[in-house]
Protein backbone atom coordinates (compact mmCIF):
# COMPACT_ATOMS: atom_id res chain seq x y z
CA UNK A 1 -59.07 19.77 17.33
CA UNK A 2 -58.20 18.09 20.97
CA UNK A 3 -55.72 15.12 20.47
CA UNK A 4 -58.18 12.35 21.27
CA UNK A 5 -60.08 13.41 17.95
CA UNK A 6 -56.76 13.98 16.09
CA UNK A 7 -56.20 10.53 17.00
CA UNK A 8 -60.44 9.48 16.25
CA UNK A 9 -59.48 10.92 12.53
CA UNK A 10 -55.71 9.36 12.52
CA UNK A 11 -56.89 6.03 12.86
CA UNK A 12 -60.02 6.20 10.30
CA UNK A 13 -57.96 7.61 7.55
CA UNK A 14 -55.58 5.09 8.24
CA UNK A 15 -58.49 2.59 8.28
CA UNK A 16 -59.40 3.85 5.01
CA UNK A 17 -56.16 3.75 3.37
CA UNK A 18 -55.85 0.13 4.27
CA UNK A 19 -59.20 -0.60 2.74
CA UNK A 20 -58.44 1.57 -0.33
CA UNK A 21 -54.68 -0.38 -0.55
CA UNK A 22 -55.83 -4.13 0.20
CA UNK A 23 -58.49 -2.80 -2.81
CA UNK A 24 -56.00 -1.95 -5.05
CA UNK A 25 -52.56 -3.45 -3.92
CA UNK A 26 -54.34 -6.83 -3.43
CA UNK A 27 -50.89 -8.89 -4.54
CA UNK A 28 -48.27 -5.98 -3.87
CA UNK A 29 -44.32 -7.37 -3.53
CA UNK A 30 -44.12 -4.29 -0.58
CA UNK A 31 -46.75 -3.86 1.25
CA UNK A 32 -49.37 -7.01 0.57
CA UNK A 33 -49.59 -9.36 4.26
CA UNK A 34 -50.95 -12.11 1.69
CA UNK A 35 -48.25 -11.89 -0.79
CA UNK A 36 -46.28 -15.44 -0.55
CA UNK A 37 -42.52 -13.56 -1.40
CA UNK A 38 -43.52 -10.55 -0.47
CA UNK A 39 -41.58 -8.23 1.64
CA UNK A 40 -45.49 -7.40 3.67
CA UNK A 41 -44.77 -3.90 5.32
CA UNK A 42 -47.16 -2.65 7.05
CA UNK A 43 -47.91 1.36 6.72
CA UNK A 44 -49.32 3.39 9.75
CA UNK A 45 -49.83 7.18 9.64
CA UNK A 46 -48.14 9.45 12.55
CA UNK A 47 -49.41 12.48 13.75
CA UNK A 48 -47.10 14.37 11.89
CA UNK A 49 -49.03 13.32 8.51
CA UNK A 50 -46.62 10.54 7.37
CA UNK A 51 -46.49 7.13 6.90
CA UNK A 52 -44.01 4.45 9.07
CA UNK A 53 -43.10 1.28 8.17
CA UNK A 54 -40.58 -1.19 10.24
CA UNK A 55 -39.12 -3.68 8.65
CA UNK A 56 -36.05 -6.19 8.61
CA UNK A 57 -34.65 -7.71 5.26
CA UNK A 58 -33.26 -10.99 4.79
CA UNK A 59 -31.20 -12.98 1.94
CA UNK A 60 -33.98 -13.37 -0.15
CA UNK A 61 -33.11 -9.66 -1.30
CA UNK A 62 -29.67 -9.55 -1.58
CA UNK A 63 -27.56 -7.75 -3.86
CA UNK A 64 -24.16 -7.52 -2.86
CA UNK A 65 -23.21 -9.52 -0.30
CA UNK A 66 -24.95 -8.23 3.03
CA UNK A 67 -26.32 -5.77 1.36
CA UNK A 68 -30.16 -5.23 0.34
CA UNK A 69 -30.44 -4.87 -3.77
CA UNK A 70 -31.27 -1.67 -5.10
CA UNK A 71 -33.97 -2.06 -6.58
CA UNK A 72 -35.84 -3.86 -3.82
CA UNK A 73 -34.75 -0.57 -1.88
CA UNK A 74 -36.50 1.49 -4.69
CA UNK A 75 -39.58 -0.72 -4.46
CA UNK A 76 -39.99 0.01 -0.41
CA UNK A 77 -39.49 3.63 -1.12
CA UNK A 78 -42.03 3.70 -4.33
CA UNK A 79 -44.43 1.57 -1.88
CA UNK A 80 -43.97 3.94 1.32
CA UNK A 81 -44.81 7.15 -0.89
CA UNK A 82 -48.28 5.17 -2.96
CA UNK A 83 -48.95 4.01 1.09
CA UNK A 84 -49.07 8.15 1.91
CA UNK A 85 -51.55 8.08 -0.78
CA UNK A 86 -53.93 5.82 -0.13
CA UNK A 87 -53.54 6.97 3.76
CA UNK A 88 -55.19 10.11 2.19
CA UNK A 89 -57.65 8.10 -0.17
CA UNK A 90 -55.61 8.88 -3.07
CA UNK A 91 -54.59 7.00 -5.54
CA UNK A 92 -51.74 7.62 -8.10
CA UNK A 93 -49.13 5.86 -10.31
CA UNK A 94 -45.06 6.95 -9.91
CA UNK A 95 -44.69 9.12 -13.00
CA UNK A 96 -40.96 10.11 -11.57
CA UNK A 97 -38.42 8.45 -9.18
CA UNK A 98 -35.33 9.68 -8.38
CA UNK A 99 -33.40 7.85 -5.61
CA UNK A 100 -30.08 8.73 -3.91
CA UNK A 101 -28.00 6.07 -2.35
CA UNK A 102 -26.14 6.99 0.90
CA UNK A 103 -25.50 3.84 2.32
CA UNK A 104 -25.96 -0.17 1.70
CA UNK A 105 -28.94 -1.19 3.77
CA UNK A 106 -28.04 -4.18 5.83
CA UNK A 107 -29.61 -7.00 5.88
CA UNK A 108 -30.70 -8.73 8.99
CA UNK A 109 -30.77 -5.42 10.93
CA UNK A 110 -34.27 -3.54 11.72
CA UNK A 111 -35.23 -0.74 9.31
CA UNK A 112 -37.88 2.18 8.93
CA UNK A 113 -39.22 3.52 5.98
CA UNK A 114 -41.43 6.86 6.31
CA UNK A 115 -43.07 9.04 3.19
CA UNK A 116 -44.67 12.72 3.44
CA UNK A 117 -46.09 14.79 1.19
CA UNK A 118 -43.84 17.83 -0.40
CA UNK A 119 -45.92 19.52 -2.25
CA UNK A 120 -49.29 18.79 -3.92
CA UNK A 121 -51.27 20.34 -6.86
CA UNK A 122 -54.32 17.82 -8.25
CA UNK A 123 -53.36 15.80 -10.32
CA UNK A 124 -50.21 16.01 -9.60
CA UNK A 125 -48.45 15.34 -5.88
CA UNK A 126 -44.84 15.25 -4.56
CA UNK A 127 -43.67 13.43 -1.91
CA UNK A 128 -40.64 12.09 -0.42
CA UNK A 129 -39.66 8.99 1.30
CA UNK A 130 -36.79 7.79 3.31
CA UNK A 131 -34.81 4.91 4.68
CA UNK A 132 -33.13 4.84 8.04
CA UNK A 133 -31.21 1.83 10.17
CA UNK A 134 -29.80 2.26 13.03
CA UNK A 135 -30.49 6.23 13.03
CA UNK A 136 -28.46 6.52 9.59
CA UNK A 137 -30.52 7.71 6.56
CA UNK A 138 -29.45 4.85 4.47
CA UNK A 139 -31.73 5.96 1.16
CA UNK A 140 -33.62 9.23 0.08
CA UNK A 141 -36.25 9.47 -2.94
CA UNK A 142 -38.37 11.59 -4.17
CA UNK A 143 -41.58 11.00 -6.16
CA UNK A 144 -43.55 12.27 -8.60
CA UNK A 145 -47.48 10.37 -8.41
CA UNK A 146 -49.97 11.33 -10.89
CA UNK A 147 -53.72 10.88 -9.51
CA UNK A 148 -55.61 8.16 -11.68
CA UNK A 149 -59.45 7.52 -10.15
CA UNK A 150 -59.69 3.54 -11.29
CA UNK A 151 -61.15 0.40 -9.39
CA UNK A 152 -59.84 -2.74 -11.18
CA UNK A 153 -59.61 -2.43 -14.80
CA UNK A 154 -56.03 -2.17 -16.24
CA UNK A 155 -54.49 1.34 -16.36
């Protein structure tokens, strides 16, 4: 396939993952634009089959002092990995999370968050997400998403 239909196909998936996410994720904390508190990332697909978010966090997350709280840094990565999903028109709840910490990520100073696939076996799909700032991987995770088919009755 020539790259100006890789990029034809890149940009309707993409289209259809944010259909399939403002859908679903109507009210997400990550990746919602309409969400009041929210921290609103916004997910794009690369050619390499992943999903990018940038992002900058501010004091409204903080744990320890400069420092983004855990678990809001667990929420991005959760949120970057269901994003790969619905990029593919999947959909899936995190059945399995496990996170390791490298280093704080500071607030105030631009961020990226980017999820692939690992390995994938319907139902079941692994994928991996990760945090860098300032070219240091601040945060791995890896994730475990089983695939649920559901519009918008309660799981």
């Amino acid at each position: 396939m020539d790259r100006f239909v890789e990029a034809i196909v890149r940009d309707a998936r993409t289209q259809s993952g944010t259909d399939l996410r403002a859908r679903l994720h109507p009210h997400c904390v990550v990746c919602s634009p309409d969400h009041p508190r929210g921290l609103c990332l916004h997910f794009v697909t690369t050619g390499d089959d992943t999903v990018v978010a940038e992002f900058e966090l501010d004091k409204a997350v903080e744990g320890y002092v400069g420092w983004s709280h855990g678990g809001i840094t667990s929420a991005i990565l959760d949120g970057a990995m269901t994003n790969w999903l619905f990029a593919h028109g999947l959909t899936g709840i995190t059945a399995e999370l496990n996170i390791r910490f490298r280093h704080p990520v500071i607030l105030g100073k631009p961020a990226s968050v980017s999820a692939h696939l690992k390995s994938g076996s319907h139902p079941l799909y692994e994928l991996e997400a990760s945090i860098t700032q300032s070219g240091q991987l601040k945060v791995r995770a890896t994730g475990r998403f089983m695939h649920k088919e559901h519009g918008l009755e309660r799981l």
